[in-house]
N, C-alpha and C. Protein backbone atom coordinates (compact mmCIF):
# COMPACT_ATOMS: atom_id res chain seq x y z
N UNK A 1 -0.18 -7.98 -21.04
CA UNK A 1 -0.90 -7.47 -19.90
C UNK A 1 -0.61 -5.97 -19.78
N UNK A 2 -1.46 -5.08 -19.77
CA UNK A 2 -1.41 -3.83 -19.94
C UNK A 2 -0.66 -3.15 -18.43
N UNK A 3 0.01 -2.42 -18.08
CA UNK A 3 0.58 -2.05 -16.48
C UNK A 3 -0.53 -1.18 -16.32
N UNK A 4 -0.54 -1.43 -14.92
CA UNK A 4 -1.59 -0.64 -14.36
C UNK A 4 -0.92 0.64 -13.45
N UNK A 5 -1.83 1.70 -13.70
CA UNK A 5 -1.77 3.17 -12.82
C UNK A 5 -1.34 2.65 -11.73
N UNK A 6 -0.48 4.21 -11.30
CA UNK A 6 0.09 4.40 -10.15
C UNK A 6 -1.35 4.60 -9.11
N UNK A 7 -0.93 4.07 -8.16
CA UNK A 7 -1.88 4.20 -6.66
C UNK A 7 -1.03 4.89 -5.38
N UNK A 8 -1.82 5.24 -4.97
CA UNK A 8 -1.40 5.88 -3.57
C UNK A 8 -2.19 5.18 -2.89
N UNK A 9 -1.22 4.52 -1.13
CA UNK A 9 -2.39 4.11 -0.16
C UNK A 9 -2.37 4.63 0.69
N UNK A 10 -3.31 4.11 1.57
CA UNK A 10 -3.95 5.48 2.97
C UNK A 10 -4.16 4.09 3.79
N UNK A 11 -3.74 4.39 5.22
CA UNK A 11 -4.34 3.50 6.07
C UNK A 11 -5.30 3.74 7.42
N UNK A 12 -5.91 3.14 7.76
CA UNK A 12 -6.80 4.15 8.68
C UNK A 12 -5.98 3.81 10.29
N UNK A 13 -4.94 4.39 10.46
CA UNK A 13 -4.59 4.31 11.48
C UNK A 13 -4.96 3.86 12.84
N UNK A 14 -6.00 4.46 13.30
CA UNK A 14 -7.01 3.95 14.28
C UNK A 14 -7.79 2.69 14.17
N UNK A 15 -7.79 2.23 13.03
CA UNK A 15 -7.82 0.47 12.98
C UNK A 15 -6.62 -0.51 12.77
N UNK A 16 -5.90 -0.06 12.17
CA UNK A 16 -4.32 -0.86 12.29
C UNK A 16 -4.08 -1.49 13.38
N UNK A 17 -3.90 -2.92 13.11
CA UNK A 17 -3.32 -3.77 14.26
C UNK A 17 -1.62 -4.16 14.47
N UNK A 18 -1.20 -2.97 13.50
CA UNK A 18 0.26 -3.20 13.14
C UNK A 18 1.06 -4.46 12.85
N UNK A 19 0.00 -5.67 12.24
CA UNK A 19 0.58 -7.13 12.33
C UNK A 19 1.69 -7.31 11.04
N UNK A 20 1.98 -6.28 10.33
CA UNK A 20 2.73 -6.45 9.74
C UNK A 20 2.33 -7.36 8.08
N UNK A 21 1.21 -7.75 8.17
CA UNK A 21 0.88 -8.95 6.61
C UNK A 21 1.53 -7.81 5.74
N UNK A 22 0.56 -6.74 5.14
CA UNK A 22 0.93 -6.58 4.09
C UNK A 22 2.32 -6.05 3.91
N UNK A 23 3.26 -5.79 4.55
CA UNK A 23 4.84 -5.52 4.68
C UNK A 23 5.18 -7.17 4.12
N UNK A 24 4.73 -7.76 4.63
CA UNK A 24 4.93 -9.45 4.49
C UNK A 24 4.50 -9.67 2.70
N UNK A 25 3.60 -9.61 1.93
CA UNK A 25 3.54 -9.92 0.79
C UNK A 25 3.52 -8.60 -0.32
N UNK A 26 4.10 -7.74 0.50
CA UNK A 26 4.50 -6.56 -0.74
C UNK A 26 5.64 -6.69 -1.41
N UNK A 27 5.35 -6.65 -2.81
CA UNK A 27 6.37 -6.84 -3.80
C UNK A 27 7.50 -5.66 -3.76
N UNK A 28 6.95 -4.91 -3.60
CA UNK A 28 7.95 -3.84 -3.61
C UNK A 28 9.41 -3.95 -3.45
N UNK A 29 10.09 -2.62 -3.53
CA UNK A 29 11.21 -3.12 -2.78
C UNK A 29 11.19 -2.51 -1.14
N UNK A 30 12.16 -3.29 -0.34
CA UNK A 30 12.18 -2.85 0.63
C UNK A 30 11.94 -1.54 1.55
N UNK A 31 12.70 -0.01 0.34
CA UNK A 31 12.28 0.95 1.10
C UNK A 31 10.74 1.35 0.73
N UNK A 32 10.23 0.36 1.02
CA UNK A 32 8.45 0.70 0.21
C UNK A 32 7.69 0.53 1.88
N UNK A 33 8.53 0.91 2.76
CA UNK A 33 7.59 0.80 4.19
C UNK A 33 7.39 2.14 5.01
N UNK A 34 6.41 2.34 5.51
CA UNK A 34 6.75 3.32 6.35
C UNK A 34 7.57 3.40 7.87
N UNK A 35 7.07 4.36 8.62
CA UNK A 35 7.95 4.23 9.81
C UNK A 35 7.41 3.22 10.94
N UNK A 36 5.97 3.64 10.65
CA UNK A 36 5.11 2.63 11.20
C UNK A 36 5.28 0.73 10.97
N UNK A 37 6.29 0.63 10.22
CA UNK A 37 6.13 -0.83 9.66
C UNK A 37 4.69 -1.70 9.05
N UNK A 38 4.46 -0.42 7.99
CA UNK A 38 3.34 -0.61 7.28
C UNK A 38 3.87 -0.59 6.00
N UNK A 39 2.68 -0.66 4.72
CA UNK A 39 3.00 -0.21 3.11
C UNK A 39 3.65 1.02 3.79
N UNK A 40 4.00 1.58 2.78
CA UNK A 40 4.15 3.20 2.45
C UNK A 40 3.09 3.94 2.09
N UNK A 41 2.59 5.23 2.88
CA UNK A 41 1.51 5.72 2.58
C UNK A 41 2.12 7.15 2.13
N UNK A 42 1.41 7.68 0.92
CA UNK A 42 1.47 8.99 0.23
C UNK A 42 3.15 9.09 -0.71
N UNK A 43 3.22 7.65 -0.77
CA UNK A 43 4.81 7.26 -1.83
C UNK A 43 3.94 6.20 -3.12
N UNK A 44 3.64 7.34 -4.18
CA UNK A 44 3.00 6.42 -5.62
C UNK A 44 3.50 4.87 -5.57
N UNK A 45 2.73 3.68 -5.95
CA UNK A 45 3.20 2.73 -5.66
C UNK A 45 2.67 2.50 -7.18
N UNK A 46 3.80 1.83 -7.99
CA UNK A 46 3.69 1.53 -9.40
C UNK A 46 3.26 0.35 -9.96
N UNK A 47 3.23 -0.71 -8.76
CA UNK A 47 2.60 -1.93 -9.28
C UNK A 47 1.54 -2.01 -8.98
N UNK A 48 0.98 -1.64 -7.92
CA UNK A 48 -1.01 -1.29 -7.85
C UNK A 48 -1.28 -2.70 -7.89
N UNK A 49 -0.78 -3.75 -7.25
CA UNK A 49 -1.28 -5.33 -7.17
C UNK A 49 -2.27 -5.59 -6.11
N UNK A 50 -2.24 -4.68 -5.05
CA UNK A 50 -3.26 -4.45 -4.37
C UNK A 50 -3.45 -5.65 -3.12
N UNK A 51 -2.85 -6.15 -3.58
CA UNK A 51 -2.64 -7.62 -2.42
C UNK A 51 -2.42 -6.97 -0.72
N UNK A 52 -1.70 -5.85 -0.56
CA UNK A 52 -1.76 -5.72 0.94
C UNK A 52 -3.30 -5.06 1.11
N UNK A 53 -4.04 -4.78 0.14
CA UNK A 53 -5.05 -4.76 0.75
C UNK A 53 -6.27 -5.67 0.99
N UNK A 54 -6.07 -6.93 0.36
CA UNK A 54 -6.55 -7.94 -0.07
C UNK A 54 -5.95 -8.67 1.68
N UNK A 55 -4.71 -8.69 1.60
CA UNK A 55 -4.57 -9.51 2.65
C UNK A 55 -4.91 -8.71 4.34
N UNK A 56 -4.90 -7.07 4.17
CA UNK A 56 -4.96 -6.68 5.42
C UNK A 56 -6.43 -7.38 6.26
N UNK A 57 -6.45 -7.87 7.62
CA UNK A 57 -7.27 -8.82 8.09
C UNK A 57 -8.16 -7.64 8.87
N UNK A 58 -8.12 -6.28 9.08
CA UNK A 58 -8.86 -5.60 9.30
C UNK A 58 -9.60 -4.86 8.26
N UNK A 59 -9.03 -5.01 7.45
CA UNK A 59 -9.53 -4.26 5.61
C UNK A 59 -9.51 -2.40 6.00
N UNK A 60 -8.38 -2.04 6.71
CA UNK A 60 -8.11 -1.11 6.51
C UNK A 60 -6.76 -0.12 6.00
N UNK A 61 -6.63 -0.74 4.35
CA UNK A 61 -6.01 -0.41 3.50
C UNK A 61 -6.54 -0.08 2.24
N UNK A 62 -6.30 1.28 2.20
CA UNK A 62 -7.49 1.75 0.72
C UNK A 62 -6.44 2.86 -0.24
N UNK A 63 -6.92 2.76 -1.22
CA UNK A 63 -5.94 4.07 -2.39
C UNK A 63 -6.84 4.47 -3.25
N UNK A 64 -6.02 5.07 -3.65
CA UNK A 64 -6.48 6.22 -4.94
C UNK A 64 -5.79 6.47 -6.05
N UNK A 65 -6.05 6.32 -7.32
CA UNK A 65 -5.09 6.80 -8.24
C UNK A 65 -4.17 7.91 -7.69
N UNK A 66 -2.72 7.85 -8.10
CA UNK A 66 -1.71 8.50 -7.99
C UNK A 66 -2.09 9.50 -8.72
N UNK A 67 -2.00 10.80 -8.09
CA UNK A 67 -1.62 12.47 -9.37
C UNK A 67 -0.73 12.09 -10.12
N UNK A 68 -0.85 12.84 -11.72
CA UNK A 68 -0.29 12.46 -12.80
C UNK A 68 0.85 13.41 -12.56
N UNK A 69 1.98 12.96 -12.87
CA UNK A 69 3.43 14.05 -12.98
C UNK A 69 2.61 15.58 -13.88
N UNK A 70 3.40 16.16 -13.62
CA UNK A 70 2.92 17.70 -13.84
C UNK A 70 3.99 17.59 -15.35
């Protein structure tokens, strides 16, 4: 299985219901949250499984390929 690109996510704040799912099925490790008790937003995320956005119930969790190291 080939690894997939780094992603960056973005959340749209003003729709966030702060319920916490995708904190709940992120693989990550722990310091992978923000302050908000969300993913981590604008911290490259290397597994790109995409599931907190799959599971967010407002569908406002979106990314972008990560910038490539310089």
């Amino acid at each position: 299985m080939p690894k997939k690109e780094p992603v960056i996510f973005f959340i749209g704040w003003n729709a966030c219901i702060n319920c916490g799912a995708c904190v709940a099925v992120c693989p990550q490790k722990a310091g992978f949250i923000s302050p908000f008790d969300t993913i981590a937003v604008n911290t490259p995320c290397d597994i790109a499984c995409m599931v907190c956005e799959d599971i967010c119930p407002v569908s406002t969790i979106t990314h972008e390929p990560a910038p490539k190291p310089a």
